[in-house]
C-alpha atoms as a PDB file:
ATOM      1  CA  UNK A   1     -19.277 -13.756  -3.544  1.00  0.00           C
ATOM      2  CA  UNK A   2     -16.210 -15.959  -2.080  1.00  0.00           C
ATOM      3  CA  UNK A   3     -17.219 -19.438  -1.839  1.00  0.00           C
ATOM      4  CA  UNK A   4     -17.565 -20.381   2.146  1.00  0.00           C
ATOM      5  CA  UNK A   5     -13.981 -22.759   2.241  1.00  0.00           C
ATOM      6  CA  UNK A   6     -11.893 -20.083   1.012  1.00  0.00           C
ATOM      7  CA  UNK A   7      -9.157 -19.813   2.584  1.00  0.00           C
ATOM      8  CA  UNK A   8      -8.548 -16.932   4.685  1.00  0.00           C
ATOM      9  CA  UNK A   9      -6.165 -15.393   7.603  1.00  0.00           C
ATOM     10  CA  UNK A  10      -7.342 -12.465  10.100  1.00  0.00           C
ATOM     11  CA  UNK A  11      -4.654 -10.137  11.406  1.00  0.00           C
ATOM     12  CA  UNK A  12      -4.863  -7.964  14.077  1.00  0.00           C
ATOM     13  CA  UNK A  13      -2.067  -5.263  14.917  1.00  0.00           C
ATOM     14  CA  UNK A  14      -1.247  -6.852  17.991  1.00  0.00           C
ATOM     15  CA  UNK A  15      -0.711 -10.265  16.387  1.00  0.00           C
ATOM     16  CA  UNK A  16       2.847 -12.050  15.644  1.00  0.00           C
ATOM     17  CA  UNK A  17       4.279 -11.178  13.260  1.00  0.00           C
ATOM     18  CA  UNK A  18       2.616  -8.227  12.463  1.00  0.00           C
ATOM     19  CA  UNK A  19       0.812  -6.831   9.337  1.00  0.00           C
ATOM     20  CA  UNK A  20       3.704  -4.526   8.781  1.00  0.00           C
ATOM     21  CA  UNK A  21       5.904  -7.491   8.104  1.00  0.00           C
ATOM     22  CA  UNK A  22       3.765  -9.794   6.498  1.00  0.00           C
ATOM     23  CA  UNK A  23       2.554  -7.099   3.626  1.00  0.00           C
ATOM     24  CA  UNK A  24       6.360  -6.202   3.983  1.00  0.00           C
ATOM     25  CA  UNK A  25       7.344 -10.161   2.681  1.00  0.00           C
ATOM     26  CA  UNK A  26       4.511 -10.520   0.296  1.00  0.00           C
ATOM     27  CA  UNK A  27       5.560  -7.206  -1.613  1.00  0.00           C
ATOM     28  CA  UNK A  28       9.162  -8.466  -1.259  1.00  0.00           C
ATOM     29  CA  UNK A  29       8.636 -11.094  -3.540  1.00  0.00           C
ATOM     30  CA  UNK A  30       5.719  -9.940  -6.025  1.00  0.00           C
ATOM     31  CA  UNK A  31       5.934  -8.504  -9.342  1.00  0.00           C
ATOM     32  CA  UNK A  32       2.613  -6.174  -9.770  1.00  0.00           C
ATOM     33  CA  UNK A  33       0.794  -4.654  -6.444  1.00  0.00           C
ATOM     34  CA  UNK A  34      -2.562  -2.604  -6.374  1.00  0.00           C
ATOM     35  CA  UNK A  35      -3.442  -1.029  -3.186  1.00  0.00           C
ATOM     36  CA  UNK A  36      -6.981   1.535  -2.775  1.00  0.00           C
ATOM     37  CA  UNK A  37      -6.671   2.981   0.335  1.00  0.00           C
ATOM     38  CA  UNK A  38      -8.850   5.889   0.957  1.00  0.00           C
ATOM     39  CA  UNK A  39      -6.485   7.955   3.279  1.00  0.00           C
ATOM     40  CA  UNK A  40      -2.594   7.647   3.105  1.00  0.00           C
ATOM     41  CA  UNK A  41      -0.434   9.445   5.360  1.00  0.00           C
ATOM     42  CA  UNK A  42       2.866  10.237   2.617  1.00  0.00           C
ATOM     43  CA  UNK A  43       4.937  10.251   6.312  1.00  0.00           C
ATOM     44  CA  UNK A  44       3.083   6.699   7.440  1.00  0.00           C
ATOM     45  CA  UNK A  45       4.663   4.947   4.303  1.00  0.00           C
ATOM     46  CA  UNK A  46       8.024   3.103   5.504  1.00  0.00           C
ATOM     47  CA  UNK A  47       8.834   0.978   2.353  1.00  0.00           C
ATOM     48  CA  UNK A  48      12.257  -0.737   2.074  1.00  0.00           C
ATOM     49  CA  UNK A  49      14.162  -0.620  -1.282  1.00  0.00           C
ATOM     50  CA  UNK A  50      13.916  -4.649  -0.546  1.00  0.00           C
ATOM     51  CA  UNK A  51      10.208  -4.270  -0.488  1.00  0.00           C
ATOM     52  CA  UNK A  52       9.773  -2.005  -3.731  1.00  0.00           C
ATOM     53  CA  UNK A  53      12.924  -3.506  -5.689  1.00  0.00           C
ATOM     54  CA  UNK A  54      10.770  -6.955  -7.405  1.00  0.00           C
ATOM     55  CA  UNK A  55       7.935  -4.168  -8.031  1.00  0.00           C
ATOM     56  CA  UNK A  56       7.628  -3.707 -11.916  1.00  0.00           C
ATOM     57  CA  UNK A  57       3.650  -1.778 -11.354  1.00  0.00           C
ATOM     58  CA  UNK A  58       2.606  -0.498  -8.181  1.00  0.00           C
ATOM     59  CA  UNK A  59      -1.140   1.288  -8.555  1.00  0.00           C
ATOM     60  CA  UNK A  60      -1.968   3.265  -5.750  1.00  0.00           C
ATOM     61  CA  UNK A  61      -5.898   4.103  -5.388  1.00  0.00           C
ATOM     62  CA  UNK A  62      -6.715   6.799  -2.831  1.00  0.00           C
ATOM     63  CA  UNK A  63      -9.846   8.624  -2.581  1.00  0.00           C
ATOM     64  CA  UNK A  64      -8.646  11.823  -2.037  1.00  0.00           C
ATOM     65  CA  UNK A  65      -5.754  13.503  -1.048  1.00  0.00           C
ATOM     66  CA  UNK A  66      -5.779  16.574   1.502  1.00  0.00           C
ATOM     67  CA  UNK A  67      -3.768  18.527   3.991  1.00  0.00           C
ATOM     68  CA  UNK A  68      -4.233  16.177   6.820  1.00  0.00           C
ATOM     69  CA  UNK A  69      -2.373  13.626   5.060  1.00  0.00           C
ATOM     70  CA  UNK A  70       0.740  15.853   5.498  1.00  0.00           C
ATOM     71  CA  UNK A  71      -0.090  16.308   9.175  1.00  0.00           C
ATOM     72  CA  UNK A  72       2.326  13.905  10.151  1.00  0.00           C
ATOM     73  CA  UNK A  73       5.461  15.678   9.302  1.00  0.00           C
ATOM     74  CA  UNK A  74       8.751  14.382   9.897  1.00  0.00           C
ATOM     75  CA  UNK A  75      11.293  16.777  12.119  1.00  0.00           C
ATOM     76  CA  UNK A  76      15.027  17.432  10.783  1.00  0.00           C
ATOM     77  CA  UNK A  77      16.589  14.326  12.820  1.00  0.00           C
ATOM     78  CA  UNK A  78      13.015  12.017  12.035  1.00  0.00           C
ATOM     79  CA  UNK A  79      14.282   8.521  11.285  1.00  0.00           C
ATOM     80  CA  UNK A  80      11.399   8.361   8.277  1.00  0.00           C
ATOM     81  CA  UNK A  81      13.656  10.648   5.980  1.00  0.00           C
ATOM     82  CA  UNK A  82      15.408   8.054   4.027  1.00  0.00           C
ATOM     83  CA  UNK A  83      11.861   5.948   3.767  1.00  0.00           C
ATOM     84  CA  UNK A  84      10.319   9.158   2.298  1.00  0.00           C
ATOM     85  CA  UNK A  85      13.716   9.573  -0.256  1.00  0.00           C
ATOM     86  CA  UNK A  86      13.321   6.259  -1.014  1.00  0.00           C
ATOM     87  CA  UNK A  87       9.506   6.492  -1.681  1.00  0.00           C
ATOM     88  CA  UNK A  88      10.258   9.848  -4.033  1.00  0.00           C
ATOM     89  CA  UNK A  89      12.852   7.734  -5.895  1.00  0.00           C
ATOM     90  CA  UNK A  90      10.299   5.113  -6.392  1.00  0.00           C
ATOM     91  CA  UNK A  91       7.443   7.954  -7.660  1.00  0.00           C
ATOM     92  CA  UNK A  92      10.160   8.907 -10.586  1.00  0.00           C
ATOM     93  CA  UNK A  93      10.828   5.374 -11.156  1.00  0.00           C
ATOM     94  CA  UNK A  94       7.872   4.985 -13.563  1.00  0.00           C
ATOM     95  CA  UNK A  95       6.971   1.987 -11.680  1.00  0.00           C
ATOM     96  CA  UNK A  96       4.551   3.824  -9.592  1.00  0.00           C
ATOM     97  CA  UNK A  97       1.071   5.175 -10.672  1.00  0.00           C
ATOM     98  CA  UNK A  98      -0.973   6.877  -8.284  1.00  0.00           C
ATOM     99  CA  UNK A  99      -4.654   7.913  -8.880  1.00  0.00           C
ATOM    100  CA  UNK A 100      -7.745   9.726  -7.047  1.00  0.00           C
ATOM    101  CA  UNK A 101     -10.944   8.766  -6.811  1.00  0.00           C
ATOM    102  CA  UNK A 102     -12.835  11.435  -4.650  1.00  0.00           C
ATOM    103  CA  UNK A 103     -16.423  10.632  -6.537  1.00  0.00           C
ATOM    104  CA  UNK A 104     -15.975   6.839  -5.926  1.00  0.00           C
ATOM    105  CA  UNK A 105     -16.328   5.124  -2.481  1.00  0.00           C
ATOM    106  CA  UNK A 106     -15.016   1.745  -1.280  1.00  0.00           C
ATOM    107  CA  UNK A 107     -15.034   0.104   2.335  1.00  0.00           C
ATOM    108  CA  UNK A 108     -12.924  -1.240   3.263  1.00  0.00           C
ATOM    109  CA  UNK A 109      -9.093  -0.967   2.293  1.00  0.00           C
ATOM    110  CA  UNK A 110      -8.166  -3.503   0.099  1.00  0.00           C
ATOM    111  CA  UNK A 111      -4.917  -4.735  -1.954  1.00  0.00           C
ATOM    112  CA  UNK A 112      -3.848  -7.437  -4.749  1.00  0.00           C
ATOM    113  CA  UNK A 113      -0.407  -8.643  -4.660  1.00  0.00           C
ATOM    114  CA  UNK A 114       0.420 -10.831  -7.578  1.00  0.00           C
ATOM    115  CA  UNK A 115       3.321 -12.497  -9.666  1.00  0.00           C
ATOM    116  CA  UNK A 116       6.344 -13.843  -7.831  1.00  0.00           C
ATOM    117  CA  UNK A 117       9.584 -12.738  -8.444  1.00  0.00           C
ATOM    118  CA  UNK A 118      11.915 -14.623 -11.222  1.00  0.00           C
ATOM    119  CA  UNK A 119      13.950 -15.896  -8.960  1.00  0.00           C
ATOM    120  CA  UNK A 120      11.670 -17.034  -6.441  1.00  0.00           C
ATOM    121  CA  UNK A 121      11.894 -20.989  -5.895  1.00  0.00           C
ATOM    122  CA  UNK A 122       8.846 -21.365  -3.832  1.00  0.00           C
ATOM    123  CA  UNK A 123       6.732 -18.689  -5.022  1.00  0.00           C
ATOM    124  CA  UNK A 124       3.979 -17.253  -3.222  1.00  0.00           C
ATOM    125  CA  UNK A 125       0.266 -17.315  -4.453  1.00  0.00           C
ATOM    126  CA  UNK A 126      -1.663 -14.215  -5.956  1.00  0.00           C
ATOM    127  CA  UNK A 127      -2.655 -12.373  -2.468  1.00  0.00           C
ATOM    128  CA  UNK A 128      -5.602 -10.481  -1.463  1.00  0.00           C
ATOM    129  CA  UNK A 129      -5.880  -8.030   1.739  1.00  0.00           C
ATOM    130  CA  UNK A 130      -8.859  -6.458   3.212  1.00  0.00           C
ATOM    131  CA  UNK A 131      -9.163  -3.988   6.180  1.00  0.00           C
ATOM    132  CA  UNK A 132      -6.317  -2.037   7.531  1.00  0.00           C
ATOM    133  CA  UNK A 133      -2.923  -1.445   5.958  1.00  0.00           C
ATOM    134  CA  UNK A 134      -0.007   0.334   7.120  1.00  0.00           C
ATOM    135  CA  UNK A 135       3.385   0.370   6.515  1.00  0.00           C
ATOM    136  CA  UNK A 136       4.778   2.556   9.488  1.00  0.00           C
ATOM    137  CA  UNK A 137       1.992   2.160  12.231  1.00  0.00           C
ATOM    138  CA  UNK A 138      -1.939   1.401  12.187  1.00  0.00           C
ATOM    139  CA  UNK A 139      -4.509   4.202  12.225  1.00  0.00           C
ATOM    140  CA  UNK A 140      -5.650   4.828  15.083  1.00  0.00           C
ATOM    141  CA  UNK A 141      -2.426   3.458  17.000  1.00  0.00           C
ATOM    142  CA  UNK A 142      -3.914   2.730  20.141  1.00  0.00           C
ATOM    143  CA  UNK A 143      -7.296   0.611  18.718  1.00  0.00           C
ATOM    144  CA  UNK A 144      -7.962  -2.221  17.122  1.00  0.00           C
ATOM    145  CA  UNK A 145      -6.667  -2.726  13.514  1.00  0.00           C
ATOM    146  CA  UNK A 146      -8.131  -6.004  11.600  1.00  0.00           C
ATOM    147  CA  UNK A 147      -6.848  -6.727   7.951  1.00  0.00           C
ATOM    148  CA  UNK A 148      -8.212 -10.469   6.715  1.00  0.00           C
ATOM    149  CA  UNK A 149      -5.629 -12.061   3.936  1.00  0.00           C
ATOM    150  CA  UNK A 150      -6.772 -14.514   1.206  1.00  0.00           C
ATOM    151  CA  UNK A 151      -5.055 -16.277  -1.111  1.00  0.00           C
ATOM    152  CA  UNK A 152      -7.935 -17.792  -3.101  1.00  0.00           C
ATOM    153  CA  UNK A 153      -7.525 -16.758  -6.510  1.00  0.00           C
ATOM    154  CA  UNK A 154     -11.659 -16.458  -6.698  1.00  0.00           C
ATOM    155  CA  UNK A 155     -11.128 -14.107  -3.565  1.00  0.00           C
ATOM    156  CA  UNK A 156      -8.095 -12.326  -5.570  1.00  0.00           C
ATOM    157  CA  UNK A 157      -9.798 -11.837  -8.974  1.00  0.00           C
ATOM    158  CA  UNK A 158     -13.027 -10.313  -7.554  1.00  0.00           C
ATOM    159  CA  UNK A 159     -10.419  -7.891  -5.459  1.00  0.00           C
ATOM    160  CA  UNK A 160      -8.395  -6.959  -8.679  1.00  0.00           C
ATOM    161  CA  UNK A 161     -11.796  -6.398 -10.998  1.00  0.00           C
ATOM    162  CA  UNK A 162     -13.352  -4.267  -8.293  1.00  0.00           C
ATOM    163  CA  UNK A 163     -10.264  -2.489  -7.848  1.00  0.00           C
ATOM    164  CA  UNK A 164      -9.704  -2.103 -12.082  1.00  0.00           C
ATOM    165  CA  UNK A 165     -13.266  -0.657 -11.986  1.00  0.00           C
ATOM    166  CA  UNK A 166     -12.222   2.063  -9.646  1.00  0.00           C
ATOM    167  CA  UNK A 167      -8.735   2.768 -11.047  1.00  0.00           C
ATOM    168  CA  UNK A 168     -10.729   3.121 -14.574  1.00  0.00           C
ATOM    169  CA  UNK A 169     -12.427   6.220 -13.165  1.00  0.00           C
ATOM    170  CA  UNK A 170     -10.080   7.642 -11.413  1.00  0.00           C
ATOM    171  CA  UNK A 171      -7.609  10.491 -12.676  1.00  0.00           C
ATOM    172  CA  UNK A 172      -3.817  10.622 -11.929  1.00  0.00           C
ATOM    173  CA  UNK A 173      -2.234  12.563  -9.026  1.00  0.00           C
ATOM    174  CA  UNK A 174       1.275  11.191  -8.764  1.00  0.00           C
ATOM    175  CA  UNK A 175       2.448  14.707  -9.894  1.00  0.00           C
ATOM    176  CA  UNK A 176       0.945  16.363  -6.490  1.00  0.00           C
ATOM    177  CA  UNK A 177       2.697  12.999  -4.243  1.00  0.00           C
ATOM    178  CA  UNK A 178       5.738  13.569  -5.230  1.00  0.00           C
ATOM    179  CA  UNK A 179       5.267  17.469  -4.961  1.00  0.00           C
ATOM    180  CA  UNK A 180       4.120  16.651  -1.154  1.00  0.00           C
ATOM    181  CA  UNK A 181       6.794  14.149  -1.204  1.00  0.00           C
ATOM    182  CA  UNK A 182       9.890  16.887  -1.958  1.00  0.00           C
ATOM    183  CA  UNK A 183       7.801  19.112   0.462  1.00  0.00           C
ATOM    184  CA  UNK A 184       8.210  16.501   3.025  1.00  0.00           C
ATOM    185  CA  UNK A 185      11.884  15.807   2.815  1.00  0.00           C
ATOM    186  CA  UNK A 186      12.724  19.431   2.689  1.00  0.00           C
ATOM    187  CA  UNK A 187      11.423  20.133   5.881  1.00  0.00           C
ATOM    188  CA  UNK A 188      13.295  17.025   7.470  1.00  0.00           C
ATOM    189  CA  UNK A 189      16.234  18.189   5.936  1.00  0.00           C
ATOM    190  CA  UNK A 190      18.553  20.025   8.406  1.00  0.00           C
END
């Protein structure tokens, strides 16, 4: 339980700025990120190399992965081409671990972004998000998207053991992303 007084932020997708940017920053300048998201759309994922450069471990929880997350598939002159290479680069990077959970449930989304980079002069707290995440556009895109963000390190710790309890029983699948990944990019490549 968080302690009523903890401080937290709601974010809607029509808010200023939006969630894209604001999980955009906080990855910008963190060292470790853990994200369990039960659906990810491979072609929804629009990371810049800013975003993933600070990133030392990125753990990626998903509870299953499927052919409808490759429904979104970019066309030969799709602007999302150099996010996916980017994103494949990143999967070989060994910085990126990415693991299934199809037996284990959680509601809803959540992340933990934590440690601020070396350089960082002002660094930002330990974060915690729960609710929607996106890095392209929400799902659904016309409907309301809510994602609250707390940076209460009670709020944060409860986040990361919950999500270490999942990623404990999970079983690795970063082979099969970047598999879908190369599929992906070969049919946006003229």
């Amino acid at each position: 339980m968080i302690p009523v007084g903890a401080r937290a932020v709601l974010l809607d997708d029509a808010g200023q700025p939006p969630l894209r940017s604001i999980l955009g920053d906080a990855l910008s300048r963190c060292t470790d990120a853990a994200f369990a998201i039960r659906r990810v759309r491979l072609a929804g994922i629009d990371l810049t190399a800013a975003e993933l450069g600070p990133l030392q471990s990125c753990r990626v929880l998903v509870g299953r992965l499927d052919a409808d997350a490759l429904h979104d598939l970019p066309s030969a002159h799709d602007t999302r081409a150099p996010a996916l290479e980017r994103l494949l680069r990143f999967a070989g990077s060994g910085r990126l671990a990415v693991r299934s959970a199809p037996q284990r449930g959680w509601s809803p989304d959540f992340s933990v972004l934590r440690g601020p980079t070396a350089n960082e002069t002002s660094p930002q707290p330990d974060l915690c998000f729960v609710g929607a995440h996106y890095f392209y556009e929400p799902d659904p895109p016309d409907g309301p998207a809510f994602t609250a963000m707390f940076d209460n390190a009670d709020a944060v710790e409860l986040a990361q053991r919950r999500f270490d309890d999942l990623w404990d029983g999970a079983y690795d699948v970063l082979p099969a992303v970047s598999h879908a990944l190369e599929r992906l990019l070969a049919v946006a490549s003229p």
